[in-house]
N, C-alpha and C. Protein backbone atom coordinates (compact mmCIF):
# COMPACT_ATOMS: atom_id res chain seq x y z
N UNK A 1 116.30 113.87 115.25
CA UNK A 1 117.24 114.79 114.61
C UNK A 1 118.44 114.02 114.06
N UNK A 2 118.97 114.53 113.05
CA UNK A 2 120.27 113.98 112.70
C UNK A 2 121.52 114.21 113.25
N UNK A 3 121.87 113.09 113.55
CA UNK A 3 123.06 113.44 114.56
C UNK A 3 124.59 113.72 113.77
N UNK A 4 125.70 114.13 114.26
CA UNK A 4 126.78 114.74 114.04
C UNK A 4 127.71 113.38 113.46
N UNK A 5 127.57 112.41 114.37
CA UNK A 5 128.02 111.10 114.07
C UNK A 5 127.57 110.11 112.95
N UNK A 6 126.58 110.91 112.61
CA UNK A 6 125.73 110.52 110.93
C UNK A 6 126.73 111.10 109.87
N UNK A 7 126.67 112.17 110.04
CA UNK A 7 127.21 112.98 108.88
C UNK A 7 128.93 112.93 108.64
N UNK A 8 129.44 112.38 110.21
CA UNK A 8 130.74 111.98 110.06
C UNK A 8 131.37 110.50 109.75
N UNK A 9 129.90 110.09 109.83
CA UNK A 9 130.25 108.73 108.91
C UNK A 9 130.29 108.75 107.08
N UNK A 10 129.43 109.84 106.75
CA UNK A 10 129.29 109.82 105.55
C UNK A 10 130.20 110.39 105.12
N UNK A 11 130.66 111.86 105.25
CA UNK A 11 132.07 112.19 105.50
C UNK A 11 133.60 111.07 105.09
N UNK A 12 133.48 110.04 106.39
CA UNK A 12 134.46 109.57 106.02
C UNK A 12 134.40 108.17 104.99
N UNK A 13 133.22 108.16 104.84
CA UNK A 13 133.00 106.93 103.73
C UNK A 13 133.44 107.09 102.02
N UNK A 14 132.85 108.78 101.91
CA UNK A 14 133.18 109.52 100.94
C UNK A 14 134.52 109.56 100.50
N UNK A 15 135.81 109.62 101.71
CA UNK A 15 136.70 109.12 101.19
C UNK A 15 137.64 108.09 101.39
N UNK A 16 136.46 107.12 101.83
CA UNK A 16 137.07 105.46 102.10
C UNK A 16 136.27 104.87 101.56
N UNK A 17 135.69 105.06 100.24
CA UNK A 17 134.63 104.39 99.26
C UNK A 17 135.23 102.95 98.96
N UNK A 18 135.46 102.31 99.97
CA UNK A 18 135.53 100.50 99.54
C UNK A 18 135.31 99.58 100.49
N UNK A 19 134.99 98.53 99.95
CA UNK A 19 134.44 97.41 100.90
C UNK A 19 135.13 97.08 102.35
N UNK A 20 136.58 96.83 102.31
CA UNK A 20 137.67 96.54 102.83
C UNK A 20 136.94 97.77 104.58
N UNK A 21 137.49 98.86 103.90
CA UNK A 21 137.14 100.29 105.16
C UNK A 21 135.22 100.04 105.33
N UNK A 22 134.49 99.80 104.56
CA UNK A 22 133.03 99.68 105.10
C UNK A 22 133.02 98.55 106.37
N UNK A 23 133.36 97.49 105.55
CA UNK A 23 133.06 96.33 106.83
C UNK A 23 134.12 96.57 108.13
N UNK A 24 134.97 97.30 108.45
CA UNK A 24 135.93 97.50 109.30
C UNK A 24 134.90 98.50 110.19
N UNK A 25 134.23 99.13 109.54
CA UNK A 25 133.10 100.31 110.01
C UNK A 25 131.90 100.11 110.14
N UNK A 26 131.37 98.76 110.06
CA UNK A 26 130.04 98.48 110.14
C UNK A 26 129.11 99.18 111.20
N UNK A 27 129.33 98.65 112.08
CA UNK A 27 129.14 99.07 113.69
C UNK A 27 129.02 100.71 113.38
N UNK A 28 130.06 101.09 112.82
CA UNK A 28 129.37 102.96 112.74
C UNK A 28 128.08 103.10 111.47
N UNK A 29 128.60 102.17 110.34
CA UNK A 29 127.10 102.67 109.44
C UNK A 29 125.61 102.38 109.90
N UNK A 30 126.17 101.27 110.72
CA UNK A 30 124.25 100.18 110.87
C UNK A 30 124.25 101.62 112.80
N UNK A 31 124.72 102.28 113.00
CA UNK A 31 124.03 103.54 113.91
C UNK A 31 123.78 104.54 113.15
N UNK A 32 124.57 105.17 112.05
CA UNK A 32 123.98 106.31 111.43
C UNK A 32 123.24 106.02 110.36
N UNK A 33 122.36 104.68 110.28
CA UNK A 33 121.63 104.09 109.65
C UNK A 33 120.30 103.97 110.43
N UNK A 34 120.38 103.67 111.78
CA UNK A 34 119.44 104.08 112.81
C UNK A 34 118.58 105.37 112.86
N UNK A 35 119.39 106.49 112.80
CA UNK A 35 119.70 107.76 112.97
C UNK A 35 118.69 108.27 112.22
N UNK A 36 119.48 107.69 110.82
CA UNK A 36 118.48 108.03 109.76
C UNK A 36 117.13 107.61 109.80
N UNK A 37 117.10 106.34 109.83
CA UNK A 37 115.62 105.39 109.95
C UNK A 37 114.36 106.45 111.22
N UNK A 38 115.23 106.73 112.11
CA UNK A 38 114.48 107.16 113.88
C UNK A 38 113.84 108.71 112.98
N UNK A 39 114.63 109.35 112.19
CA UNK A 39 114.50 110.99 111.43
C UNK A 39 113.30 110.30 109.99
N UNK A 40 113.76 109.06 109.69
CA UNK A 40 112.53 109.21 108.15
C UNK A 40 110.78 108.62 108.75
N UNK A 41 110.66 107.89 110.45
CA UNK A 41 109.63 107.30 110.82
C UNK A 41 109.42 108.79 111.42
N UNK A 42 110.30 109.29 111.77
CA UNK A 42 109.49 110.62 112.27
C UNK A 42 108.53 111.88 111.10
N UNK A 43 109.35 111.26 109.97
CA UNK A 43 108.89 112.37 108.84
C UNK A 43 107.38 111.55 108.18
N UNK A 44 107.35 110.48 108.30
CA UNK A 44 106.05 109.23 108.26
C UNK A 44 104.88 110.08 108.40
N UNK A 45 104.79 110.06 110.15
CA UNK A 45 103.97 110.18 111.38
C UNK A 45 103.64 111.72 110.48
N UNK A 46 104.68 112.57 110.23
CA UNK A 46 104.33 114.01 110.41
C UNK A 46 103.54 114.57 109.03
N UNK A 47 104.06 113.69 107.73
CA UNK A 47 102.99 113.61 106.50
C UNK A 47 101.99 112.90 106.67
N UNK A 48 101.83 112.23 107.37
CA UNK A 48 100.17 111.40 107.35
C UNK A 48 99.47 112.42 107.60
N UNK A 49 99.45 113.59 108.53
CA UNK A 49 98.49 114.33 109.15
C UNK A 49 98.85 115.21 108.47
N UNK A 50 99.06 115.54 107.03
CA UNK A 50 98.22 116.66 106.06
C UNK A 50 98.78 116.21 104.80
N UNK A 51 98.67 115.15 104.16
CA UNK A 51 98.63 113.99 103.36
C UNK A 51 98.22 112.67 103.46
N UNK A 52 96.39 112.35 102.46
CA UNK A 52 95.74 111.59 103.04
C UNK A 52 96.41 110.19 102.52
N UNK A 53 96.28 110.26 101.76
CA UNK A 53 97.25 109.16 100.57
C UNK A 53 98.60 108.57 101.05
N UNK A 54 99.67 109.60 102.12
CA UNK A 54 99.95 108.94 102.81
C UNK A 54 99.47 108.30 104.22
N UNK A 55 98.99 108.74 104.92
CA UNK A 55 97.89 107.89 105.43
C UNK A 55 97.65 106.98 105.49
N UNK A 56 96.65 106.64 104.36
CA UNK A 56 96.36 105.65 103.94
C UNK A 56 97.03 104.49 103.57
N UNK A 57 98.06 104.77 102.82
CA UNK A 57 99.30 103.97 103.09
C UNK A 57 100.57 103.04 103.84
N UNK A 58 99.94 103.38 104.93
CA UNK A 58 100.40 102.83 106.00
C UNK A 58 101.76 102.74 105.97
N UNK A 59 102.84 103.73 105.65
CA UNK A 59 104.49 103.41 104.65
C UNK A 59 104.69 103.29 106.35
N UNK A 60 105.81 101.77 105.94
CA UNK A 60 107.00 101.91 107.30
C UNK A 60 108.55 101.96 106.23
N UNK A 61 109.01 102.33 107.46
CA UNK A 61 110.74 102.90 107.06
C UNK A 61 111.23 102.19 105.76
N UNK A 62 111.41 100.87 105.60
CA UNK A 62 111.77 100.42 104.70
C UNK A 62 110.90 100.29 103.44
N UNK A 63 109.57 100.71 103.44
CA UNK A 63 109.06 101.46 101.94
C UNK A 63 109.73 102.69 101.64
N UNK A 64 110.42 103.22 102.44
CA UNK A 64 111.35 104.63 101.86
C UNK A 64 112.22 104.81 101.56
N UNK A 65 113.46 104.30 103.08
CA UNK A 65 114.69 104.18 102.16
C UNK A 65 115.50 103.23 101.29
N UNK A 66 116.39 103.95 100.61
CA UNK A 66 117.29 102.86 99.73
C UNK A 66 118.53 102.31 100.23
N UNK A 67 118.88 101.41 99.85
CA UNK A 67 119.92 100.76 100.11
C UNK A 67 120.95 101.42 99.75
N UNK A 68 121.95 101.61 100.13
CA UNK A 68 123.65 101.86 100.62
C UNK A 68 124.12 101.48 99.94
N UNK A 69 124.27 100.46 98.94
CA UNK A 69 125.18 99.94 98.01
C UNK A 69 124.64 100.11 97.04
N UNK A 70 125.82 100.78 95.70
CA UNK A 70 125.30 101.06 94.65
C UNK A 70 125.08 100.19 93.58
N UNK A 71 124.07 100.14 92.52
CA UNK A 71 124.34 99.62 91.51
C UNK A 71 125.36 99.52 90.62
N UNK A 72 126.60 98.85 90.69
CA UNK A 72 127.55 99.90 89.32
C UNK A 72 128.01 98.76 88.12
N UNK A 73 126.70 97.99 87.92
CA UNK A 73 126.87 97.36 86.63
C UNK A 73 127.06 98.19 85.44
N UNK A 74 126.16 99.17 85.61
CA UNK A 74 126.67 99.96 84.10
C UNK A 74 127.19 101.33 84.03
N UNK A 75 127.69 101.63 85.25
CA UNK A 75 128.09 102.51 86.00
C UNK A 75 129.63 102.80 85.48
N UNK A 76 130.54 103.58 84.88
CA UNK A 76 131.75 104.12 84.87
C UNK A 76 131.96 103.91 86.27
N UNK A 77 131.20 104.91 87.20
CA UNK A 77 131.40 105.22 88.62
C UNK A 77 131.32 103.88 89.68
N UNK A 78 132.55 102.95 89.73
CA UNK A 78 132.58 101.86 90.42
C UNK A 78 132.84 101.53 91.78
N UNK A 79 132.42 102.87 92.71
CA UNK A 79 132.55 102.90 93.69
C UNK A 79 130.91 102.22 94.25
N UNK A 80 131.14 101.53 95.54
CA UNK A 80 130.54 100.45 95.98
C UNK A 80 129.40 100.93 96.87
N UNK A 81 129.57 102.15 97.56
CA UNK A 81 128.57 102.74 98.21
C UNK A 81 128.23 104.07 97.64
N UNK A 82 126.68 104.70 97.94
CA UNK A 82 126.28 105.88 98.11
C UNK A 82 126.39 106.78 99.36
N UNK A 83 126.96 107.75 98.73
CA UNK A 83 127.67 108.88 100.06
C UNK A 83 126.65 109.49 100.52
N UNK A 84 125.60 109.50 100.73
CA UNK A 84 124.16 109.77 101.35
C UNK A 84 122.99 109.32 101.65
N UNK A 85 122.29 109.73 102.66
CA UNK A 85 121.06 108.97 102.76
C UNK A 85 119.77 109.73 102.45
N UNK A 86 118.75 108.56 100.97
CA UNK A 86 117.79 108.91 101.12
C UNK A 86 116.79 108.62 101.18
N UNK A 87 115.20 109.13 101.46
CA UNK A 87 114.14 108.42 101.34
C UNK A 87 113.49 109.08 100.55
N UNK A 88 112.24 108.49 100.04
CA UNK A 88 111.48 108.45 99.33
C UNK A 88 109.96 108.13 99.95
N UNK A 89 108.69 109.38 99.90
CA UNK A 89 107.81 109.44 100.83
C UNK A 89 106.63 108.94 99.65
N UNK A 90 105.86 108.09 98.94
CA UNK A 90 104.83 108.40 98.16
C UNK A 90 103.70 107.14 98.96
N UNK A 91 102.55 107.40 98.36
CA UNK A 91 102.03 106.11 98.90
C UNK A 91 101.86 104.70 98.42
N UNK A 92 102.73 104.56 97.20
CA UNK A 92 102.91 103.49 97.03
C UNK A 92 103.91 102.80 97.46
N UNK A 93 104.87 103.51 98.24
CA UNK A 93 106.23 103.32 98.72
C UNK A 93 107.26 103.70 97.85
N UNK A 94 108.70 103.56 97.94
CA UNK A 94 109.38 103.80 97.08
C UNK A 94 109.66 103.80 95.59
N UNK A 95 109.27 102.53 95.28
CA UNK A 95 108.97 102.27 94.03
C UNK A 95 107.95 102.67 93.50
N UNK A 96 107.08 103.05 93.71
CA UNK A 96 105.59 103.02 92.96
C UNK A 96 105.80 104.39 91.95
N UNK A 97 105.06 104.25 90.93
CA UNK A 97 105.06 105.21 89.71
C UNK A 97 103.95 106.40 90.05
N UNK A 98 103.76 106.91 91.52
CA UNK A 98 103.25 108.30 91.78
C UNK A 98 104.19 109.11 92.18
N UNK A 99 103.69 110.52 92.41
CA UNK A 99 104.11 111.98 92.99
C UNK A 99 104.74 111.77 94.11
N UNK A 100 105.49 112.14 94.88
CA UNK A 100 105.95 111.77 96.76
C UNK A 100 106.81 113.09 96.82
N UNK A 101 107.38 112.76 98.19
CA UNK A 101 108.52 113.80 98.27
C UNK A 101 109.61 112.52 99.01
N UNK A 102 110.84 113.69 98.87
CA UNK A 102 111.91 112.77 98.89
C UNK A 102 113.22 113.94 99.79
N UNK A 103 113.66 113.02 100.44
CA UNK A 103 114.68 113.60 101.52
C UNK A 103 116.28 113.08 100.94
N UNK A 104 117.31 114.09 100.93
CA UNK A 104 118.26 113.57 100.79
C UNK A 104 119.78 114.36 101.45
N UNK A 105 119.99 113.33 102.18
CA UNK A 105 120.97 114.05 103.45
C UNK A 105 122.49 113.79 102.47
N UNK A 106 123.05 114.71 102.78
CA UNK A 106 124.87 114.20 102.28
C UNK A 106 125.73 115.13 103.15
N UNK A 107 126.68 114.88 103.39
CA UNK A 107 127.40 115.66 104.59
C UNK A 107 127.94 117.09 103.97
N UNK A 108 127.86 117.48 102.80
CA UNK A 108 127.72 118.73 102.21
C UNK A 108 126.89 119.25 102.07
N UNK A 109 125.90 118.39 101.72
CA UNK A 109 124.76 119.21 100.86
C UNK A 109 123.47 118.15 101.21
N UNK A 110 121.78 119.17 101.86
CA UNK A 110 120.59 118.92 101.70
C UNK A 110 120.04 119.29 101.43
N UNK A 111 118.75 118.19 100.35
CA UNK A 111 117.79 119.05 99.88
C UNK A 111 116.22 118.10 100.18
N UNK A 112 115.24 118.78 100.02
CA UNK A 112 114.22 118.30 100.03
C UNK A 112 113.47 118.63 98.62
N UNK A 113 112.67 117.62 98.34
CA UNK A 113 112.38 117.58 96.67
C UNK A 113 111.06 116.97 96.81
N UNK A 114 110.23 116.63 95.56
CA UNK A 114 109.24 116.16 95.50
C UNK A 114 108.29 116.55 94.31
N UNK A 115 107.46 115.97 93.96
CA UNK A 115 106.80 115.72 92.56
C UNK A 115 106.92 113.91 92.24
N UNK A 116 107.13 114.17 90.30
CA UNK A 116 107.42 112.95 89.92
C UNK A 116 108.31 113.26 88.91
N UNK A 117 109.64 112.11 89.12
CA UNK A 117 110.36 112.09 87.93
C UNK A 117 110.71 111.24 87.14
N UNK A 118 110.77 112.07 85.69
CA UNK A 118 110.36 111.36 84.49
C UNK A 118 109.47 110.01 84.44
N UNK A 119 108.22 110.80 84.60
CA UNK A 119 107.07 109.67 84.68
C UNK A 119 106.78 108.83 83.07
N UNK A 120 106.45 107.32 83.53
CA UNK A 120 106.09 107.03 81.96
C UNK A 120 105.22 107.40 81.31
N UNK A 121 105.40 107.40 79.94
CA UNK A 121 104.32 107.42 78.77
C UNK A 121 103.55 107.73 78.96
N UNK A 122 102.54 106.93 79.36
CA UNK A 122 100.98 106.93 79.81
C UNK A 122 100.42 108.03 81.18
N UNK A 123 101.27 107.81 82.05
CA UNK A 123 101.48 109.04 83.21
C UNK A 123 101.89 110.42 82.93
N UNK A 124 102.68 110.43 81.90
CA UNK A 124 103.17 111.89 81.34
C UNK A 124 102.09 112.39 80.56
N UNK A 125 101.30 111.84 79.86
CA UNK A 125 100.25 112.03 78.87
C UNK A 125 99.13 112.44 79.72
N UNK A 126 98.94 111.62 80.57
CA UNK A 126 97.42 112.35 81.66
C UNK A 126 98.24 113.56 82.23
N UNK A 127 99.11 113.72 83.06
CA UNK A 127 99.71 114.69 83.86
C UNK A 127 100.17 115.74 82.93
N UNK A 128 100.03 115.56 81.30
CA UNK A 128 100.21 116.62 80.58
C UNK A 128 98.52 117.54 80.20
N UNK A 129 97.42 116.61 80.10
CA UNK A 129 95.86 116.65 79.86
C UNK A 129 95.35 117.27 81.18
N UNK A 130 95.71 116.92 82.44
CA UNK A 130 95.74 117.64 83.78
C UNK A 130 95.84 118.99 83.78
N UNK A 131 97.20 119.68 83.18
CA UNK A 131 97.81 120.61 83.56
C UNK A 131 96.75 121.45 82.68
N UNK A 132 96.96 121.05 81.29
CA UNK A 132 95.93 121.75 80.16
C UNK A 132 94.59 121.98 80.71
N UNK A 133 93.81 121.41 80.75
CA UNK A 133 92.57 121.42 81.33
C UNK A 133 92.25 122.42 82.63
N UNK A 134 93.36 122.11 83.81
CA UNK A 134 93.18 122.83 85.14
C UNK A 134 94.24 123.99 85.17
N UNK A 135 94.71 124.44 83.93
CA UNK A 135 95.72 125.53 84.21
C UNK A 135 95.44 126.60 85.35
N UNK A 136 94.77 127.03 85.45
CA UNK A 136 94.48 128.27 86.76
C UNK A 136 94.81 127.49 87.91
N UNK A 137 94.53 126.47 88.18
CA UNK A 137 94.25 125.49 89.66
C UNK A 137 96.25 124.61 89.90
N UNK A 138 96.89 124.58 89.04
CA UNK A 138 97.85 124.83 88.66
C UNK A 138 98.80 125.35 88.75
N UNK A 139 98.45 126.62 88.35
CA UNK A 139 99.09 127.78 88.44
C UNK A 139 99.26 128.39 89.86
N UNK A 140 97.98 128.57 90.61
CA UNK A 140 97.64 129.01 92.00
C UNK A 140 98.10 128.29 92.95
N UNK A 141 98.62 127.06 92.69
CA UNK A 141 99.28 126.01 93.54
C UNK A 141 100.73 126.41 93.67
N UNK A 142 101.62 126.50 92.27
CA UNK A 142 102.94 127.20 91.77
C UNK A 142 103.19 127.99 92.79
N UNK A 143 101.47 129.64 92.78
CA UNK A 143 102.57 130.76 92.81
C UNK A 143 101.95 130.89 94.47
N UNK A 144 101.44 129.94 95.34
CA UNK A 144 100.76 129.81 96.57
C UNK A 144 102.16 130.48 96.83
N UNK A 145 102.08 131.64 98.32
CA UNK A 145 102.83 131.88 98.89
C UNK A 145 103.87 130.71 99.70
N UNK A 146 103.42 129.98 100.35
CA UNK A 146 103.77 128.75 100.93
C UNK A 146 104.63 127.88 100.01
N UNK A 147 104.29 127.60 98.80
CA UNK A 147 105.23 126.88 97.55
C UNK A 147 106.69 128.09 97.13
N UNK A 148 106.26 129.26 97.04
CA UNK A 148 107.25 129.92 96.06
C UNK A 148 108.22 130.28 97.71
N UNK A 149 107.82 130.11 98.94
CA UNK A 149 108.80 130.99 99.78
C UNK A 149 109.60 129.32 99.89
N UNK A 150 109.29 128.29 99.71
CA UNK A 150 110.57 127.33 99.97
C UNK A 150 111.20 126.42 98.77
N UNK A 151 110.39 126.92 97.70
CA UNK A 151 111.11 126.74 96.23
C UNK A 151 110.36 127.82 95.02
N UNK A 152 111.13 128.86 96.04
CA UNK A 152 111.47 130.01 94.82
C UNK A 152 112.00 129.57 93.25
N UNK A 153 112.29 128.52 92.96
CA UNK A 153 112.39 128.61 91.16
C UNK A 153 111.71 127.90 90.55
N UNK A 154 110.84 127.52 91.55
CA UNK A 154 109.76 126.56 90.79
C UNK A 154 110.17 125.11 90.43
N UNK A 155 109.27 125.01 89.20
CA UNK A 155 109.58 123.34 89.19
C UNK A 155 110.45 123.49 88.34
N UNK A 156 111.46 122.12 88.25
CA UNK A 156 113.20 122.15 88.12
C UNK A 156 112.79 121.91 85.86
N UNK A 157 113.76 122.79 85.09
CA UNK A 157 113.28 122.37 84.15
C UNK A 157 114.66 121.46 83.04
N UNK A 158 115.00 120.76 83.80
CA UNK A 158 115.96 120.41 83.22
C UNK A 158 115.54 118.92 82.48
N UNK A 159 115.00 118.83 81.94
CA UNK A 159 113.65 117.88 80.92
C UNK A 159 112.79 118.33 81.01
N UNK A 160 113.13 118.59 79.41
CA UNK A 160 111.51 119.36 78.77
C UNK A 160 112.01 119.18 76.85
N UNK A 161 110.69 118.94 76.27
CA UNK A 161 110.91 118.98 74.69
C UNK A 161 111.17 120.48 74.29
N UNK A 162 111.94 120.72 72.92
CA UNK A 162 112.49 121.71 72.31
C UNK A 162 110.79 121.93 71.77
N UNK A 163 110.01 121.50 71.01
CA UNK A 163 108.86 121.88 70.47
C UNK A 163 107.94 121.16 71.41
N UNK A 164 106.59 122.01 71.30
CA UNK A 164 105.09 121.92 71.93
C UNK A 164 105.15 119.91 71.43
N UNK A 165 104.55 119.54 71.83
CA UNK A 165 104.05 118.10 71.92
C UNK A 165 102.83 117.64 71.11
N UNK A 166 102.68 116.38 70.65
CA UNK A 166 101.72 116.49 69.82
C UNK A 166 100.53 116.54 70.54
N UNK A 167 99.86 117.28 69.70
CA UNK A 167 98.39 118.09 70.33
C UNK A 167 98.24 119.30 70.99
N UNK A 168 99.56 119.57 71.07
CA UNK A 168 99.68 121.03 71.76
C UNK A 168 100.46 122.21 70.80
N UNK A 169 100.35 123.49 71.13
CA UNK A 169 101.17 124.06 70.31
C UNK A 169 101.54 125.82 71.10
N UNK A 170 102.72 126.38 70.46
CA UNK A 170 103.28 127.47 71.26
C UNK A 170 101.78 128.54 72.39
N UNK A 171 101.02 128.92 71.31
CA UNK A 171 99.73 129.75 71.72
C UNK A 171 99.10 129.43 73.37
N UNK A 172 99.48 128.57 73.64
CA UNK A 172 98.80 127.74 74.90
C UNK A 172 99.66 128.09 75.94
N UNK A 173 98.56 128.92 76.72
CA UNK A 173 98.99 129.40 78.00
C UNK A 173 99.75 128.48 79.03
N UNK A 174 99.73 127.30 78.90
CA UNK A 174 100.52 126.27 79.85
C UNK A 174 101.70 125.75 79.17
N UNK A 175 101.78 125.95 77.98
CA UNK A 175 102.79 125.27 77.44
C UNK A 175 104.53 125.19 77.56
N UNK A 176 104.62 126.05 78.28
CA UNK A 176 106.06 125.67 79.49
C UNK A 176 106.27 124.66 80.02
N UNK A 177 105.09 124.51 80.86
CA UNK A 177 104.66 122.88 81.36
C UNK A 177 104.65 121.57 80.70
N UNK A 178 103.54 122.18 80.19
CA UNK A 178 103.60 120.89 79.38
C UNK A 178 104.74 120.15 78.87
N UNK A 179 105.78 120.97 78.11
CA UNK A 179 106.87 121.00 77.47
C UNK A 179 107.71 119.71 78.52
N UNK A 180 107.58 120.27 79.60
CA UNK A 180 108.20 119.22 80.51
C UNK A 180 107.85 117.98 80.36
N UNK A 181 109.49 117.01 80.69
CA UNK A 181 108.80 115.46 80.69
C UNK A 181 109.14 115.24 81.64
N UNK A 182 109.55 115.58 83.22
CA UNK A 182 110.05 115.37 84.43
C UNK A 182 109.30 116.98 85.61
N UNK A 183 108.34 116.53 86.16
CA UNK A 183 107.85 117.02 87.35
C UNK A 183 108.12 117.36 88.58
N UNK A 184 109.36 117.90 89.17
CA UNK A 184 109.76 117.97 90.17
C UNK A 184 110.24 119.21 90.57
N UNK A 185 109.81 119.71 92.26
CA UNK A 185 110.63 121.14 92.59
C UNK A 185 111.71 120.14 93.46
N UNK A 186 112.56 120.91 93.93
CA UNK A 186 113.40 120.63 95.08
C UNK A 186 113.98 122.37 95.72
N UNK A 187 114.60 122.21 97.18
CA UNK A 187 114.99 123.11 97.83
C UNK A 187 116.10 122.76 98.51
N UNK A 188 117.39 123.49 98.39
CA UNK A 188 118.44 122.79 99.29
C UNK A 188 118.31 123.78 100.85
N UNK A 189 118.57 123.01 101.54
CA UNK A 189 118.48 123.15 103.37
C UNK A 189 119.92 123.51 103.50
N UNK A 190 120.19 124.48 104.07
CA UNK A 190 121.45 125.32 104.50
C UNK A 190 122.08 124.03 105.48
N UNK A 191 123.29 123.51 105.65
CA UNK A 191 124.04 122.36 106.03
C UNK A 191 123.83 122.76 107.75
N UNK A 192 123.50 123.83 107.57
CA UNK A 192 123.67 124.10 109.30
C UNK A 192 122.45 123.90 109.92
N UNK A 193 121.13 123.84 108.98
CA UNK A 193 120.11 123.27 109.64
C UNK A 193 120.27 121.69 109.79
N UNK A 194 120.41 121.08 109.37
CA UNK A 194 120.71 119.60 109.39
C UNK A 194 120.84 119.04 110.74
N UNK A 195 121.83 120.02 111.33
CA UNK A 195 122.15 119.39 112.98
C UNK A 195 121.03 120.27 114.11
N UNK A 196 120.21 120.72 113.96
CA UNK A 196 119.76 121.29 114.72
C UNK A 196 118.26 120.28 115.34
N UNK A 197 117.73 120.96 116.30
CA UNK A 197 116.57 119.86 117.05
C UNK A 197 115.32 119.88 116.21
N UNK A 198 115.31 120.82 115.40
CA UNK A 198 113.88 121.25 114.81
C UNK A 198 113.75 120.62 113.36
N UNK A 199 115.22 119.99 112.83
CA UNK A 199 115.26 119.45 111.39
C UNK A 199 113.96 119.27 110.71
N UNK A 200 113.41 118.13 111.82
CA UNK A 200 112.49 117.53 110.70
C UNK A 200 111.60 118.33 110.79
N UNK A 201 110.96 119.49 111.50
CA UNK A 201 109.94 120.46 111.20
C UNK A 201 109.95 121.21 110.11
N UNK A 202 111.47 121.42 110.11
CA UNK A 202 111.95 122.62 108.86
C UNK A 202 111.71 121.25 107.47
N UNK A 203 111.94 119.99 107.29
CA UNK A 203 111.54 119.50 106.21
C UNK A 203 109.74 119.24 105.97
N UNK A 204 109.26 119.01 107.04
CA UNK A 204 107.92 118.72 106.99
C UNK A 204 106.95 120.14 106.60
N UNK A 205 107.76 121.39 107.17
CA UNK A 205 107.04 122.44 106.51
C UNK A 205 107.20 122.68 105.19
N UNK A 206 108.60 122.25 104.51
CA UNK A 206 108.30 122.09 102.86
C UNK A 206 107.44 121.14 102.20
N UNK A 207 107.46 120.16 103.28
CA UNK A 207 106.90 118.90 102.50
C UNK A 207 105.19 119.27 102.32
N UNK A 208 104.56 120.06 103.08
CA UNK A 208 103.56 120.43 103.88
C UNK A 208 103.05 121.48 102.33
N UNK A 209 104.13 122.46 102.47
CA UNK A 209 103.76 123.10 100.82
C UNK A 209 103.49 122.51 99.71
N UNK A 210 104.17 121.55 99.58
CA UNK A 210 103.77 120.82 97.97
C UNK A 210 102.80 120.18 98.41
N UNK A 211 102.41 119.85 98.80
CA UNK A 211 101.06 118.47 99.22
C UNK A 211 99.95 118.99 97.92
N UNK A 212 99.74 120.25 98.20
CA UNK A 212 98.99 120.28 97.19
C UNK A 212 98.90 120.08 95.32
N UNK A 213 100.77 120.32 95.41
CA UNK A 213 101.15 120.09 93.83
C UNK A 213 101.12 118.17 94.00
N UNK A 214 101.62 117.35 94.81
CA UNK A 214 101.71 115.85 94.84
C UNK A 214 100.12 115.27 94.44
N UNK A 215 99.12 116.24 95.58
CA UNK A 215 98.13 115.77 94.98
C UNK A 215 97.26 115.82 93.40
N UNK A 216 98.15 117.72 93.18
CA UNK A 216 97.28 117.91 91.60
C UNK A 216 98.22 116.51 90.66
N UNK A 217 99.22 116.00 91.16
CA UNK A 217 99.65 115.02 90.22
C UNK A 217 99.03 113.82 90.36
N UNK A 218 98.71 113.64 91.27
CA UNK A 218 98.65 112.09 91.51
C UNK A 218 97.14 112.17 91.02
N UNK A 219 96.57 112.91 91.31
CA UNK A 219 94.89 112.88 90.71
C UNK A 219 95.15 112.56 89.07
N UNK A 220 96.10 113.43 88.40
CA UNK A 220 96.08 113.10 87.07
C UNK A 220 96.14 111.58 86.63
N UNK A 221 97.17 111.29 87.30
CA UNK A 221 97.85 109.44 87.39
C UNK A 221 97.11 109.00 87.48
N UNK A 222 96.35 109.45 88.27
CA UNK A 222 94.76 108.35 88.79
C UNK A 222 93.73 108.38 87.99
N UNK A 223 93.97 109.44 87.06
CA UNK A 223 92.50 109.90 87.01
C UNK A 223 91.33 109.85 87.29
């Protein structure tokens, strides 16, 4: 579970965003860094057994999460750390260009998410030929009771083309979808579940719902 002393580190990092106050605080990040790590090997163990692909994958902790310090070469935003912790569940590990789900704690605000976002070229093009082809199988995944009761708005549409795509056009029953160039639902977790003993059940039962949309993607990727 995530502990109280997690979230009050992030808390106060949020507004002691500099090097000077981090290293004075080490000793508290590298425990609510623990914390985190002990909550994402637990979320491992609990997708292997109804996700084969992870499984198979054999992911340990550090194929998931990211590092704490931000990039801010091209960044306006030149603050030195990220005010949250997250991971990233797929079976190629973090990086890899498939479907996963993804955890992301912040001392305000959690959500649990998953799909793929903004996949390349070549991945967007099968995962667009996917959707076309298997629309019903698709669709029934969407409106599965289990998907719509822990992301009621569906998949997020904030990338998508103004016109149908080439080869496609308005008439086409999927073409909402398609339209999309970024694949992903997410659900935010009420802040008050966060501290409780059952956390990671309450994420693993979302994660547990999409399995079946991760897989209609990743089959496309794969073809």
């Amino acid at each position: 579970m995530i502990q109280a002393q997690t979230l009050q580190f992030l808390s106060a990092l949020k507004e002691n965003n500099n090097k000077p106050w981090f290293d004075a605080n080490r000793k508290t990040y590298e425990t609510a860094k623990k914390n985190f790590a002990e909550v994402v090997e637990e979320l491992i163990k609990g997708i292997e057994k109804f996700d084969r692909g992870i499984e198979e994958a054999q992911l340990e902790v550090k194929n998931c999460t990211f590092r704490i310090n931000r990039d801010v070469r091209f960044s306006k935003n030149k603050d030195p750390y990220k005010t949250n912790f997250g991971a990233s569940f797929s079976k190629g590990g973090k990086k890899a260009h498939s479907a996963g789900y993804y955890l992301h704690i912040d001392p305000t605000e959690c959500f649990l998410a998953g799909g793929i976002w903004m996949p390349e070229p070549d991945d967007l093009k099968k995962i667009r030929i996917e959707i076309d082809y298997n629309f019903d199988e698709f669709s029934n995944i969407l409106n599965a009771e289990s998907f719509k009761n822990i992301f009621p708005n569906g998949l997020d549409r904030d990338a998508a083309t103004v016109r149908p795509p080439k080869g496609y056009d308005d008439a086409n029953p999927a073409i909402e979808f398609i339209k999309l160039k970024s694949f992903t639902a997410s659900s935010i977790v009420d802040s008050k579940e966060i501290l409780k003993p059952n956390f990671t059940e309450t994420v693993l039962e979302g994660f547990k719902a999409m399995q079946p949309y991760i897989s209609f993607l990743n089959r496309a990727i794969e073809g």
